[in-house]
C-alpha atoms as a PDB file:
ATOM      1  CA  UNK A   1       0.000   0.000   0.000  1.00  0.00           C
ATOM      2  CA  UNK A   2       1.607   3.394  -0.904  1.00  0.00           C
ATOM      3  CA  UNK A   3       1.643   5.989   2.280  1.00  0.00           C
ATOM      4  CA  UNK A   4       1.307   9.336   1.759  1.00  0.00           C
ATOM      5  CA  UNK A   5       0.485  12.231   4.115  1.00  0.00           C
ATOM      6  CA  UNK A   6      -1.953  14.856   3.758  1.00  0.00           C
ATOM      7  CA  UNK A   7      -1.886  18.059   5.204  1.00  0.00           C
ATOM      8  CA  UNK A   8      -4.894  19.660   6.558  1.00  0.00           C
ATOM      9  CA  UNK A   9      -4.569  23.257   7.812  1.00  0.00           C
ATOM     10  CA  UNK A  10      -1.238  22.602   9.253  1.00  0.00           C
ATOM     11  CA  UNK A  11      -1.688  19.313  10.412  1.00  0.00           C
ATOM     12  CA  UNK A  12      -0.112  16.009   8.939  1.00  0.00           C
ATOM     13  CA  UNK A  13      -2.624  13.658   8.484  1.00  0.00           C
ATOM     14  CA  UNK A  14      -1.290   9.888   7.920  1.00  0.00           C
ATOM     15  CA  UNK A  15      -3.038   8.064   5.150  1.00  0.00           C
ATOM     16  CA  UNK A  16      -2.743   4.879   3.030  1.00  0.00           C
ATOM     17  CA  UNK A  17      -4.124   3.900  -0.402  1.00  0.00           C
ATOM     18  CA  UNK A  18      -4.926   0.356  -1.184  1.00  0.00           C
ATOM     19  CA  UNK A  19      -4.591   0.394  -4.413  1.00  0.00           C
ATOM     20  CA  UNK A  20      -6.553  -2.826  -5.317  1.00  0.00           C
ATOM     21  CA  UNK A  21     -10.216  -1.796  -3.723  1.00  0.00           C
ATOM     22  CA  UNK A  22      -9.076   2.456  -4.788  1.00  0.00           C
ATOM     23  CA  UNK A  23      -9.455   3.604  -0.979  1.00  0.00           C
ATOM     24  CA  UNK A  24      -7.903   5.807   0.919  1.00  0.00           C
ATOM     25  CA  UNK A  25      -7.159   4.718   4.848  1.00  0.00           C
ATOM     26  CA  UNK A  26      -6.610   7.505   6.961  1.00  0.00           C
ATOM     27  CA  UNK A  27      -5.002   7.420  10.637  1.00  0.00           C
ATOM     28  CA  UNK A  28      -8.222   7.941  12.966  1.00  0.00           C
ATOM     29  CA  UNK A  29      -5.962   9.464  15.668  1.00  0.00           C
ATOM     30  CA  UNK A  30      -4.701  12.212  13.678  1.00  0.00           C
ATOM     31  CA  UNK A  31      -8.367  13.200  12.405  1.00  0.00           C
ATOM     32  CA  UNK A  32      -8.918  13.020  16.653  1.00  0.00           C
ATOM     33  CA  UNK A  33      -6.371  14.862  17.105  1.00  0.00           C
ATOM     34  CA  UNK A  34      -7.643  17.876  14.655  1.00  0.00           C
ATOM     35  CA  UNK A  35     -10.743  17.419  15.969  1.00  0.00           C
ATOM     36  CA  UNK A  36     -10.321  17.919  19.411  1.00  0.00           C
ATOM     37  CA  UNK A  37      -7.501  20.795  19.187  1.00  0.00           C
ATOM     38  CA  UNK A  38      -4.572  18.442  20.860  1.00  0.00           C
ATOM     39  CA  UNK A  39      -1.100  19.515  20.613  1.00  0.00           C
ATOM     40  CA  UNK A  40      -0.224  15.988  22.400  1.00  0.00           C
ATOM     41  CA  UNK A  41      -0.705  13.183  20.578  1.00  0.00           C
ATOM     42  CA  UNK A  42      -1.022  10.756  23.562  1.00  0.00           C
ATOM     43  CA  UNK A  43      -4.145  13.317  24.958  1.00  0.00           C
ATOM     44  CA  UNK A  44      -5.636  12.632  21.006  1.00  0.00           C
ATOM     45  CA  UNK A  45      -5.228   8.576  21.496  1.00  0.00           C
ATOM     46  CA  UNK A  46      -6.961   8.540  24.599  1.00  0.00           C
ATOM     47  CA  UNK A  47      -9.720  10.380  24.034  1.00  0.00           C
ATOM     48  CA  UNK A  48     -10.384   8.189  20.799  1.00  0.00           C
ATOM     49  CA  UNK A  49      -9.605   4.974  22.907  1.00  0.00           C
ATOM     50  CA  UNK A  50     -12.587   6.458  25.202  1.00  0.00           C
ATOM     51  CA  UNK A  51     -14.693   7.205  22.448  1.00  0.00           C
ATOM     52  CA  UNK A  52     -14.344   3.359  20.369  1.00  0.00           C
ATOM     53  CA  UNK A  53     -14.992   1.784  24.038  1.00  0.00           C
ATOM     54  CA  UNK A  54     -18.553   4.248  24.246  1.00  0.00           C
ATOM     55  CA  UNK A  55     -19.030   3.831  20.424  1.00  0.00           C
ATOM     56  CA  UNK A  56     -18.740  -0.089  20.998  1.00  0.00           C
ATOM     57  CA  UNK A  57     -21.034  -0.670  23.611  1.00  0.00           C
ATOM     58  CA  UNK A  58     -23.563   2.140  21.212  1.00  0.00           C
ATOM     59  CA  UNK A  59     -23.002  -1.018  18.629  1.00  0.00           C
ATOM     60  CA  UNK A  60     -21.662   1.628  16.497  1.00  0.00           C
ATOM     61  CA  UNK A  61     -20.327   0.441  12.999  1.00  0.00           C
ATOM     62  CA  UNK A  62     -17.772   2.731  12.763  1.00  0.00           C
ATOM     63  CA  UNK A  63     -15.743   1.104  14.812  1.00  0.00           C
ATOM     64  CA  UNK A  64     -16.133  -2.361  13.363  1.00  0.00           C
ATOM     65  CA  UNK A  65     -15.244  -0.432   9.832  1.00  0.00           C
ATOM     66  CA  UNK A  66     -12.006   0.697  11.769  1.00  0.00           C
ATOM     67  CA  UNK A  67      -8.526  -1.601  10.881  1.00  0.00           C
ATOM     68  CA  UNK A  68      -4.924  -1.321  12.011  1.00  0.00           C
ATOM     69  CA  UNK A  69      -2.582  -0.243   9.586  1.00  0.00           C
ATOM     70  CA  UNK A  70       1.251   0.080   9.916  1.00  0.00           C
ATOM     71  CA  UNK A  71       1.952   3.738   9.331  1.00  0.00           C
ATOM     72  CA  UNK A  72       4.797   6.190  10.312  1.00  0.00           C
ATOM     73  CA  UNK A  73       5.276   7.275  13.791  1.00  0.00           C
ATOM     74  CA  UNK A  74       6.904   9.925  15.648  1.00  0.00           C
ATOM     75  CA  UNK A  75       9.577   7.511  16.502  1.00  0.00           C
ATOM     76  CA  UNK A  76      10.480   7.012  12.688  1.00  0.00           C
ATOM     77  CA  UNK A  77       8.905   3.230  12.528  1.00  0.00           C
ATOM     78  CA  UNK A  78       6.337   1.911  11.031  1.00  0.00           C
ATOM     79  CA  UNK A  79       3.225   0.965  13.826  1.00  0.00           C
ATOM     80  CA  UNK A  80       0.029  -0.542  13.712  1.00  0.00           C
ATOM     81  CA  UNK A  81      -3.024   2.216  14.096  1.00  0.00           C
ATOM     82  CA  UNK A  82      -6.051   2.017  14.037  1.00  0.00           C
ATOM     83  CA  UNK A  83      -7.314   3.659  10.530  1.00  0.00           C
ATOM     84  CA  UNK A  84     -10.790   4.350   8.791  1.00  0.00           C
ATOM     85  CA  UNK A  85     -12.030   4.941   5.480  1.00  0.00           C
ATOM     86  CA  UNK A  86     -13.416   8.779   4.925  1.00  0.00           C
ATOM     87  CA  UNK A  87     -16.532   7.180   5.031  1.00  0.00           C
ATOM     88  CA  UNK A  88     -16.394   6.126   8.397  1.00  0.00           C
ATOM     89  CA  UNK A  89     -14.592   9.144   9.095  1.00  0.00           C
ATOM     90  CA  UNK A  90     -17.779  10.796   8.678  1.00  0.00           C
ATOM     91  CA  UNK A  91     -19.784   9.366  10.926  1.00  0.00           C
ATOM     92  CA  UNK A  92     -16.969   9.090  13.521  1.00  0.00           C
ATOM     93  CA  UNK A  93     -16.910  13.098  13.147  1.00  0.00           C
ATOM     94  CA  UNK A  94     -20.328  13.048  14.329  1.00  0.00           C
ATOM     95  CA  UNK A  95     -19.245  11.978  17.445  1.00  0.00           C
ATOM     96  CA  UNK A  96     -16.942  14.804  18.585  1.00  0.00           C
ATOM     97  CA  UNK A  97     -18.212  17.966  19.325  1.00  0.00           C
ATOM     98  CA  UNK A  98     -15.231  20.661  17.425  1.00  0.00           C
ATOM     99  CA  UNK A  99     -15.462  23.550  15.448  1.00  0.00           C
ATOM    100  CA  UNK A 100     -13.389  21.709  13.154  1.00  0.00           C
ATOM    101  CA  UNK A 101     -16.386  18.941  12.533  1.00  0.00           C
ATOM    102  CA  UNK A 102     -17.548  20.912   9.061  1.00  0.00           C
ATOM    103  CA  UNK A 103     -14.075  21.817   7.789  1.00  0.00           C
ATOM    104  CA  UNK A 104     -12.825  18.495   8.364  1.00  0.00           C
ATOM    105  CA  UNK A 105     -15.865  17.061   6.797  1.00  0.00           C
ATOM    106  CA  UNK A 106     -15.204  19.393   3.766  1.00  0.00           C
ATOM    107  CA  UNK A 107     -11.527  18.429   3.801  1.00  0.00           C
ATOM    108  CA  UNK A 108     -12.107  14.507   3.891  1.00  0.00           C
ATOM    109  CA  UNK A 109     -14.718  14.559   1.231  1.00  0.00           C
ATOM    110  CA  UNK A 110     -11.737  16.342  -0.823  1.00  0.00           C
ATOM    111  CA  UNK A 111      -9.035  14.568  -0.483  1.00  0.00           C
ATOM    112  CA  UNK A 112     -10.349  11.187   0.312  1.00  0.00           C
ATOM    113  CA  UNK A 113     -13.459  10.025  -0.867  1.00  0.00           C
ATOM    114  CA  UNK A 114     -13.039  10.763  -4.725  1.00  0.00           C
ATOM    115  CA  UNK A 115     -16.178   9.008  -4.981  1.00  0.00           C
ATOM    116  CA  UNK A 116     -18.039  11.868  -3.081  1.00  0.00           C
ATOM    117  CA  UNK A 117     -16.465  14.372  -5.188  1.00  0.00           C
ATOM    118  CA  UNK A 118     -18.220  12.480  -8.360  1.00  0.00           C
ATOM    119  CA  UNK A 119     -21.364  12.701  -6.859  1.00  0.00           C
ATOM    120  CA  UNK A 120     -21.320  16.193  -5.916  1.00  0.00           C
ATOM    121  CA  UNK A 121     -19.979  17.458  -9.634  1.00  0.00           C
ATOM    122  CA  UNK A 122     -19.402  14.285 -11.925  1.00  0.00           C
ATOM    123  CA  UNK A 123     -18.589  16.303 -14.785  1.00  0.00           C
ATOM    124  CA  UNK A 124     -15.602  18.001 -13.056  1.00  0.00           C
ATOM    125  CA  UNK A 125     -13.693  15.063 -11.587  1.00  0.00           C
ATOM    126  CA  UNK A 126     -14.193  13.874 -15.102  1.00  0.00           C
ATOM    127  CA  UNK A 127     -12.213  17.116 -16.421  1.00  0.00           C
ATOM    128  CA  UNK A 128      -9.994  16.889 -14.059  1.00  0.00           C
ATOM    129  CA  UNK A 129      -8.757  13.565 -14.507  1.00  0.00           C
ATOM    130  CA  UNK A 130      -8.689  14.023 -18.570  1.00  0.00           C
ATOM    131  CA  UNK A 131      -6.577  17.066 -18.045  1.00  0.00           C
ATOM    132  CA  UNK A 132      -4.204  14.956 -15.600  1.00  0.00           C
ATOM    133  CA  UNK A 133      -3.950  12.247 -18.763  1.00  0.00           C
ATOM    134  CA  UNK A 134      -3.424  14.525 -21.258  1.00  0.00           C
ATOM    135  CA  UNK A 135      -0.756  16.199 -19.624  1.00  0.00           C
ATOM    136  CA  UNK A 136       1.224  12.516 -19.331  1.00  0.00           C
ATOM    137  CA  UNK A 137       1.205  11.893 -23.151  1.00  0.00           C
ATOM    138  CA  UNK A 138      -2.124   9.551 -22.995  1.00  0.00           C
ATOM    139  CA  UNK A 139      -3.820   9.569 -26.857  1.00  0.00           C
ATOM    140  CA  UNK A 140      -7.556  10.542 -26.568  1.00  0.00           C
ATOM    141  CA  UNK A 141      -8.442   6.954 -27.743  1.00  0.00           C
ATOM    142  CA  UNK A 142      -7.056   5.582 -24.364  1.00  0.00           C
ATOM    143  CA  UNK A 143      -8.464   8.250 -22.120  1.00  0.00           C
ATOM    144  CA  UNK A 144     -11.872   7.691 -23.734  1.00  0.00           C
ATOM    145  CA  UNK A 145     -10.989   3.687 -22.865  1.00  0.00           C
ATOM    146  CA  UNK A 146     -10.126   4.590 -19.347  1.00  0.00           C
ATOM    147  CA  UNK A 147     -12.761   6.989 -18.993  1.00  0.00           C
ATOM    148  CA  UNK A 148     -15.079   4.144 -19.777  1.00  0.00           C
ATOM    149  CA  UNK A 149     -13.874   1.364 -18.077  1.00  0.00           C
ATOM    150  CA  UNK A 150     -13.613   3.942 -14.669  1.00  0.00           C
ATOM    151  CA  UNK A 151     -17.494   3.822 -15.548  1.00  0.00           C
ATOM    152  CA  UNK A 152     -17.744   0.388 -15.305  1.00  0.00           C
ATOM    153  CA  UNK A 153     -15.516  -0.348 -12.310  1.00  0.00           C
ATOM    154  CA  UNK A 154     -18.110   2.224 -10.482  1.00  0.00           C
ATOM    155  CA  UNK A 155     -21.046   0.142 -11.456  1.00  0.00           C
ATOM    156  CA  UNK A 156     -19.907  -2.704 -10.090  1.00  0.00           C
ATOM    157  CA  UNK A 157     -18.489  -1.326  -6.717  1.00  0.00           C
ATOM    158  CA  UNK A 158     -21.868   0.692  -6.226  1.00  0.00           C
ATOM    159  CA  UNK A 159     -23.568  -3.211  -6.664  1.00  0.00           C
ATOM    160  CA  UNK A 160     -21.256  -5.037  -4.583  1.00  0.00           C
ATOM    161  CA  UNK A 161     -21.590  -1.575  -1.863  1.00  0.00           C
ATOM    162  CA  UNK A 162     -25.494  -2.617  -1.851  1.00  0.00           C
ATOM    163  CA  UNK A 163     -25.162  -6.380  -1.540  1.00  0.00           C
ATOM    164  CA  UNK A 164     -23.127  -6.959   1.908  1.00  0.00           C
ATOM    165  CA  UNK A 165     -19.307  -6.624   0.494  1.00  0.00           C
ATOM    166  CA  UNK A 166     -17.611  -4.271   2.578  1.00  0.00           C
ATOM    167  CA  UNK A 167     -15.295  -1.304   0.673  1.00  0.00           C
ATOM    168  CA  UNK A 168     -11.966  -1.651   1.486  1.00  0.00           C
ATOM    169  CA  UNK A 169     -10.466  -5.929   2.106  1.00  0.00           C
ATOM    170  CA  UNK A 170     -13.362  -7.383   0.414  1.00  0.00           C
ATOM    171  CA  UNK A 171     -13.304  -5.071  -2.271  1.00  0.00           C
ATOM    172  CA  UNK A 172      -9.930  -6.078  -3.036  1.00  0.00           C
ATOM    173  CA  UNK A 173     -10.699  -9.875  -2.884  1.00  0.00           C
ATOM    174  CA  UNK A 174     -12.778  -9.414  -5.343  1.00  0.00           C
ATOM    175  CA  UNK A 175     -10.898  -7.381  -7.642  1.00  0.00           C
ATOM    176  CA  UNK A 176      -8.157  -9.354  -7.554  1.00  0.00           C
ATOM    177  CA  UNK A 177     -10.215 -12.792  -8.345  1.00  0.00           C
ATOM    178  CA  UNK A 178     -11.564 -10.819 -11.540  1.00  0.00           C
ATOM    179  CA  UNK A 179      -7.819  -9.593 -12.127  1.00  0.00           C
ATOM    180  CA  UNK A 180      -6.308 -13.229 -11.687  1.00  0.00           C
ATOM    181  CA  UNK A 181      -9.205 -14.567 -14.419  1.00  0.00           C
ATOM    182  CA  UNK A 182      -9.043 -12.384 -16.662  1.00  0.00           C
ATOM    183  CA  UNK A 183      -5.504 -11.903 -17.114  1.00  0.00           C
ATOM    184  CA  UNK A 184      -3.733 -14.976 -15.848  1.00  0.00           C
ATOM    185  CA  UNK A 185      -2.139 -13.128 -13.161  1.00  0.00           C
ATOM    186  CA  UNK A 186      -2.741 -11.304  -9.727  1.00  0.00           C
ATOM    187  CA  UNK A 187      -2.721  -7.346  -9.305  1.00  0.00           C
ATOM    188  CA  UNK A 188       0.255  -7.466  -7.708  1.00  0.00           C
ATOM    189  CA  UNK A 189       1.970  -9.829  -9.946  1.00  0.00           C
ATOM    190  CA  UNK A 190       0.529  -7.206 -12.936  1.00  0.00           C
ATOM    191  CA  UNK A 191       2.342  -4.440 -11.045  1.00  0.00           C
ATOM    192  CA  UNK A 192       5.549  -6.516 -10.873  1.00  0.00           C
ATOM    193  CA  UNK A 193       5.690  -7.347 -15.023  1.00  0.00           C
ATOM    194  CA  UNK A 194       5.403  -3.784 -15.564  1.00  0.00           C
ATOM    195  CA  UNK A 195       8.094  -2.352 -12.745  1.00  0.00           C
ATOM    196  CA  UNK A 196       5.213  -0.659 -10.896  1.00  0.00           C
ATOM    197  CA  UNK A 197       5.676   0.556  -7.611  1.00  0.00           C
ATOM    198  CA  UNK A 198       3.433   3.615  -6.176  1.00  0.00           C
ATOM    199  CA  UNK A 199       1.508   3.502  -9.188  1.00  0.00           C
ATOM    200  CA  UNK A 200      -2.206   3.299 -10.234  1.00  0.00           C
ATOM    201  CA  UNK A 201      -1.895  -0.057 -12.296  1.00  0.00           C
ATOM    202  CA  UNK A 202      -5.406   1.135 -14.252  1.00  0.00           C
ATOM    203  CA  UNK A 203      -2.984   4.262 -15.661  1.00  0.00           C
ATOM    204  CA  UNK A 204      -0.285   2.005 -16.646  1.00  0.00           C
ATOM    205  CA  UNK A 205      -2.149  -0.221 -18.701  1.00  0.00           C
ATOM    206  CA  UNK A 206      -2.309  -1.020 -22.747  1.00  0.00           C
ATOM    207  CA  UNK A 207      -5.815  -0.069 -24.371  1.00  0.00           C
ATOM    208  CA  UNK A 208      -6.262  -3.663 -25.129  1.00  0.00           C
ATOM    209  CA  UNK A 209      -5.417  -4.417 -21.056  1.00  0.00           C
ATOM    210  CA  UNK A 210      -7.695  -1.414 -20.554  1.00  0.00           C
ATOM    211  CA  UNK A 211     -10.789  -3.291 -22.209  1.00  0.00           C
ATOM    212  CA  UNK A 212     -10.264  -6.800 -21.263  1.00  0.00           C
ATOM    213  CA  UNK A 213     -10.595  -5.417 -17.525  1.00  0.00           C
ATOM    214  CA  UNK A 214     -13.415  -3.587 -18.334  1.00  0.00           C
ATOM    215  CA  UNK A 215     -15.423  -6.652 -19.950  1.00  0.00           C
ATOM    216  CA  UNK A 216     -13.862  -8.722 -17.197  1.00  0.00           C
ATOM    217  CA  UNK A 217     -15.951  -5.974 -14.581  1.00  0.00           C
ATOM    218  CA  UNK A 218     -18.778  -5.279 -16.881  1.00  0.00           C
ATOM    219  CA  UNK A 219     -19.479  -9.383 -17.140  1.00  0.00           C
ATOM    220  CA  UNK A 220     -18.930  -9.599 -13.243  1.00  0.00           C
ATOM    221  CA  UNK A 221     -21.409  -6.893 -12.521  1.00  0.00           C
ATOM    222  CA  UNK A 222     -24.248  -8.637 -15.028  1.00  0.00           C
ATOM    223  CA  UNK A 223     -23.926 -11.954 -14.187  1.00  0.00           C
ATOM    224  CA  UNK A 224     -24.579 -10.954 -10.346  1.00  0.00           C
ATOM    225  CA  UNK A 225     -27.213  -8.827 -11.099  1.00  0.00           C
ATOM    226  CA  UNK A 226     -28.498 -11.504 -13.073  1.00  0.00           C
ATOM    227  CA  UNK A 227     -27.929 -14.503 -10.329  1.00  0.00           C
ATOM    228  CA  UNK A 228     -28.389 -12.123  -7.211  1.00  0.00           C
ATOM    229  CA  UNK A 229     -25.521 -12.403  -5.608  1.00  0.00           C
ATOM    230  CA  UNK A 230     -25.142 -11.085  -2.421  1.00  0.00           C
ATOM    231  CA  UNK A 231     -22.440 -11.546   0.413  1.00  0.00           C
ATOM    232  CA  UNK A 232     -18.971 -12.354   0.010  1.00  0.00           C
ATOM    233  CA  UNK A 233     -19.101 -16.496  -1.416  1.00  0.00           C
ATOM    234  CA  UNK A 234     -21.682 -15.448  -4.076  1.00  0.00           C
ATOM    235  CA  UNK A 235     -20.161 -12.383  -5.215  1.00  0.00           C
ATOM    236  CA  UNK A 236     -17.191 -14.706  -5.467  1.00  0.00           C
ATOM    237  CA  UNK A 237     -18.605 -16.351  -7.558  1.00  0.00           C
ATOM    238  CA  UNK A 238     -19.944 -13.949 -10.266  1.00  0.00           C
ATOM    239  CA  UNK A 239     -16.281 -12.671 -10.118  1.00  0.00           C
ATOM    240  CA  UNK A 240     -14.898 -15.841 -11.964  1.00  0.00           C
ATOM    241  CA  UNK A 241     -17.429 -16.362 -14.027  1.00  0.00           C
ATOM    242  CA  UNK A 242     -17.382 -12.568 -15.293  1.00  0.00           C
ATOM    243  CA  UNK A 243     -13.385 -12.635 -15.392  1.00  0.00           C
ATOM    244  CA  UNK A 244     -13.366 -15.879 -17.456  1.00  0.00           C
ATOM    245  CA  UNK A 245     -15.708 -14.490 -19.998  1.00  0.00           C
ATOM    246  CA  UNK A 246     -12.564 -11.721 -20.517  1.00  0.00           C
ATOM    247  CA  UNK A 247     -10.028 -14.411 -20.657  1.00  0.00           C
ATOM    248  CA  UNK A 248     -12.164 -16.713 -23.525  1.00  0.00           C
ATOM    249  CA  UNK A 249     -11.590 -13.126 -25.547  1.00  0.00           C
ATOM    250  CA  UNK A 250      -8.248 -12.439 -24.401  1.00  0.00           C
ATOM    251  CA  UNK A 251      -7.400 -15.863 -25.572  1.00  0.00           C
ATOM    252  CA  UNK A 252      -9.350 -15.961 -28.838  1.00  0.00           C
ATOM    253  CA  UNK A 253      -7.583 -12.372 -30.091  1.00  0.00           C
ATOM    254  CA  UNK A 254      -4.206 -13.633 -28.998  1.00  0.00           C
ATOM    255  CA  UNK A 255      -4.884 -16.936 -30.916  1.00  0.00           C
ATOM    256  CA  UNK A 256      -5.888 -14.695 -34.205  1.00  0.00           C
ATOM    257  CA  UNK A 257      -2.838 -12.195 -33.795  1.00  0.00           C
ATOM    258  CA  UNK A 258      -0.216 -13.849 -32.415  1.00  0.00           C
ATOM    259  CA  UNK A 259      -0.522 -10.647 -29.873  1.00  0.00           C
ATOM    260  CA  UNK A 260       0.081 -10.733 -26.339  1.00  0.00           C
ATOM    261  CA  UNK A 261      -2.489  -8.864 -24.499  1.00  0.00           C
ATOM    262  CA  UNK A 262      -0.684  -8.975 -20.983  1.00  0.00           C
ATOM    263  CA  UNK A 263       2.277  -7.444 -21.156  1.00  0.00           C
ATOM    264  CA  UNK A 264       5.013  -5.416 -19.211  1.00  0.00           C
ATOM    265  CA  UNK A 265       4.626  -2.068 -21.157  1.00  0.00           C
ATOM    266  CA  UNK A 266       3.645   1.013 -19.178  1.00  0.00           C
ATOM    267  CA  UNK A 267       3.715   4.764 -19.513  1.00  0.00           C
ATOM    268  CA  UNK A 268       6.464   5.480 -17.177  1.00  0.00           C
ATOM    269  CA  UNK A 269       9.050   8.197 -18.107  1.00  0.00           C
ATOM    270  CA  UNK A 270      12.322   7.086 -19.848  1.00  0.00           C
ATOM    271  CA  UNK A 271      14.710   6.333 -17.450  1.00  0.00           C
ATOM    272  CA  UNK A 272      12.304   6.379 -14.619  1.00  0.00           C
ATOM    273  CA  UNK A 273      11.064   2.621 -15.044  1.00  0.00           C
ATOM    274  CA  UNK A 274      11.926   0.138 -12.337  1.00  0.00           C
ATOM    275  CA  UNK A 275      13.502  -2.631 -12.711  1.00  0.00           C
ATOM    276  CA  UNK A 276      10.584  -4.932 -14.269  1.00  0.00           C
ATOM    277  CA  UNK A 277      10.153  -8.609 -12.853  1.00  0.00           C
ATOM    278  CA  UNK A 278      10.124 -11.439 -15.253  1.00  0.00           C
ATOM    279  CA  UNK A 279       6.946 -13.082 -15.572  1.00  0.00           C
ATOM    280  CA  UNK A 280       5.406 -14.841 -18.951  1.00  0.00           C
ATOM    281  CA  UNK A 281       3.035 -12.686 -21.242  1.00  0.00           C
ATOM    282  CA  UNK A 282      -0.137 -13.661 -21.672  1.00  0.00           C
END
């Protein structure tokens, strides 16, 4: 998982991405901390130590929703803490009467939950992210690709959102079983052929990668809308079947061209590109 902080106001904020189920993780004791106008950091644990024991016996979900993360800490090593979703941020907010409760909320919705900022003005996260493309070289043939297959990745989250998988760890299960049909190998193993590090694999992709993920997710999404699948084993499932439906194609085009359609190629800058782990295209 890549770390890196954001700043709000003047405070660091610790944060994670998980790169497989696209979420941000953010440190719930620094968001505390902000919250309840701490200069000590111990003060700021505490009190949110207090508040998950009240919020527990409440039967709150927000404190189920919370994991522990290794992040940074003042003593330069990396240390479990407990960390939350902006989601769940949100409702934890709720919880502590501050000053800082709006601008936080403002903040978080910003720089955390990009699928809030969608929501609340599609058309300009849309723009924004084009821009961002366009200034890295990508042809408008790939952006529109990547444009639609971002379309189609948020169709199936919102489905698996409203049938009992949880964002975050199960999110990435299942993203990885669709990854692992389709293209014969794991997200992380995809990362590795192409010398990815902190990188968003979905920007590092061919067109042809591009679209075989997308009808990989698109085929997911229909068959469980089709079969009902709801929880974790049936969702499963729909996964396999949707990511195998990809792979038949993948397979029949390869067949026809003599093409691999997995492959180590990325958009990195010359000179820039990791060494790239050997592993067999597909």
């Amino acid at each position: 998982m890549p770390i890196q902080p954001a700043l709000f106001e003047n405070h660091q904020i610790r944060r994670v991405y998980d790169e497989e189920s696209e979420t941000w993780w953010f440190s719930v004791i620094d968001i505390i901390q902000v919250l309840t106008q701490q200069p000590d950091y111990q003060t700021a644990r505490k009190y949110w130590n207090k508040l998950k024991e009240r919020l527990g016996k409440e039967g709150s979900q927000a404190v189920t929703n919370c994991h522990q993360l290794k992040m940074l800490a003042a003593d330069g090593k990396q240390r479990p803490t407990d960390a939350a979703t902006a989601e769940t941020l949100l409702r934890l907010v709720q919880s502590v009467p501050s000053p800082k409760a709006e601008p936080i909320k403002r903040w978080l919705a910003k720089v955390g939950y990009e699928r809030m900022q969608e929501m609340a003005d599609p058309e300009l996260s849309l723009d924004r992210a084009r821009e961002t493309w366009q200034k890295h070289g990508r042809s408008e043939k790939w952006i529109q690709q990547r444009m639609t297959g971002q379309e189609t990745r948020n169709k199936l989250t919102d489905y698996w959102a409203n049938h009992d998988i949880k964002r975050g760890e199960e999110f990435a299960i299942l993203t990885n079983i669709i990854h692992q049909e389709w293209s014969g190998v794991s997200v992380k193993a995809h990362k590795a052929m192409k010398g990815l590090q902190d990188h968003n694999l979905r920007d590092q992709i061919s067109e042809a990668e591009l679209i075989f993920r997308a009808l990989a997710e698109l085929s997911t999404r229909q068959i469980a809308e089709t079969e009902g699948a709801t929880g974790m084993a049936e969702n499963s499932g729909a996964a396999k079947k949707g990511g195998a439906i990809a792979k038949q194609a993948r397979q029949a085009l390869k067949a026809r061209t003599g093409k691999a359609m997995v492959t180590g190629e990325n958009f990195l800058p010359p000179g820039k590109t990791p060494t790239r782990k050997k592993v067999e295209h597909k």
